[in-house]
Protein backbone atom coordinates (compact mmCIF):
# COMPACT_ATOMS: atom_id res chain seq x y z
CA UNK A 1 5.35 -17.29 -4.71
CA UNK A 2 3.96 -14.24 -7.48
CA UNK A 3 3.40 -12.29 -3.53
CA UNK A 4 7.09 -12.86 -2.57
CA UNK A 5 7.94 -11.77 -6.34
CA UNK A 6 5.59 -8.56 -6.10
CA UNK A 7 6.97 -7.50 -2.71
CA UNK A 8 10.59 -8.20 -4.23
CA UNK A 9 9.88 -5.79 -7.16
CA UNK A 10 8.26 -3.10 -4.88
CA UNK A 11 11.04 -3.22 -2.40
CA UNK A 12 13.74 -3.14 -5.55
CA UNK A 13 11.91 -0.33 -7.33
CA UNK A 14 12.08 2.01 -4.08
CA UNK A 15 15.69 1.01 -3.61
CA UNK A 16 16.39 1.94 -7.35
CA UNK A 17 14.52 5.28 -6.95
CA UNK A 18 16.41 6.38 -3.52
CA UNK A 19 19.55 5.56 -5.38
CA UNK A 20 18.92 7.70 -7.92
CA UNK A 21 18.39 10.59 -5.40
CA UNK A 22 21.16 9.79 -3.51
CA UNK A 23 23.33 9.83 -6.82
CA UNK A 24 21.99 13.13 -7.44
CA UNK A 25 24.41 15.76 -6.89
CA UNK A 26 21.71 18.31 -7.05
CA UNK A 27 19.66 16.55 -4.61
CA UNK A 28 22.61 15.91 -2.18
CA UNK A 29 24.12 19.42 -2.58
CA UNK A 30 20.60 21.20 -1.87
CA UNK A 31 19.14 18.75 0.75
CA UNK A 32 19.39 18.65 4.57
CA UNK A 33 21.64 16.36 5.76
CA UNK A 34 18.59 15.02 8.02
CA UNK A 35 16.97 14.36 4.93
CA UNK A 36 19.45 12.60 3.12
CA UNK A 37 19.94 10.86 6.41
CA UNK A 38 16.75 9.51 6.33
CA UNK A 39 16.76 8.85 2.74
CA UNK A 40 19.72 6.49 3.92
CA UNK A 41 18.16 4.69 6.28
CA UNK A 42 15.17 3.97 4.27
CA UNK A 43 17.77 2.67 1.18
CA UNK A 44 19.14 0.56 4.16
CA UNK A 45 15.63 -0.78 4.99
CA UNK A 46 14.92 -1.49 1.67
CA UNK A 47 18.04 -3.10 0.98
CA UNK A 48 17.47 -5.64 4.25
CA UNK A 49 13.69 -6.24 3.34
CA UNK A 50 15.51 -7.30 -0.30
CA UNK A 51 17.66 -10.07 1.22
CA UNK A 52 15.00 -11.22 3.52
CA UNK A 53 12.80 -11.52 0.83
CA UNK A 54 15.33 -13.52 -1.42
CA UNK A 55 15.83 -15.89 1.07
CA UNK A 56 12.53 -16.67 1.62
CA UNK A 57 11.78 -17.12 -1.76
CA UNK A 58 15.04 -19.88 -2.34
CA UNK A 59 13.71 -21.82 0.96
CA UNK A 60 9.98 -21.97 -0.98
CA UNK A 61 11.83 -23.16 -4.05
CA UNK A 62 13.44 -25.96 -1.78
CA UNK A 63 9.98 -26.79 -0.20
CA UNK A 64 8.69 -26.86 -3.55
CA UNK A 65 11.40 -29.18 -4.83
């Protein structure tokens, strides 16, 4: 399970760390809309490989009993 946990951390640190540019009005103000687009997308991604992740990791803790 410590792989599903460091996958879960990596995934939840990138999210954290496109949020933060996203919240950035500098960053949003300055930036191409392709690249915010894209910065988007990979928040999306992220956010998808999160759940996916979570759920895997409740089924092994059902396995597991």
């Amino acid at each position: 399970m410590t792989r599903i946990d460091k996958l879960l951390e990596k995934a939840a640190g990138e999210f954290k760390r496109i949020e933060g540019k996203l919240s950035n009005q500098g960053f949003v103000a300055k930036a191409p809309a392709a690249v915010i687009e894209k910065e988007r997308a990979k928040q999306a991604e992220y956010q998808r490989d999160i759940e996916k992740l979570t759920e895997q990791k409740a089924e092994l803790a059902n396995l597991e009993g």
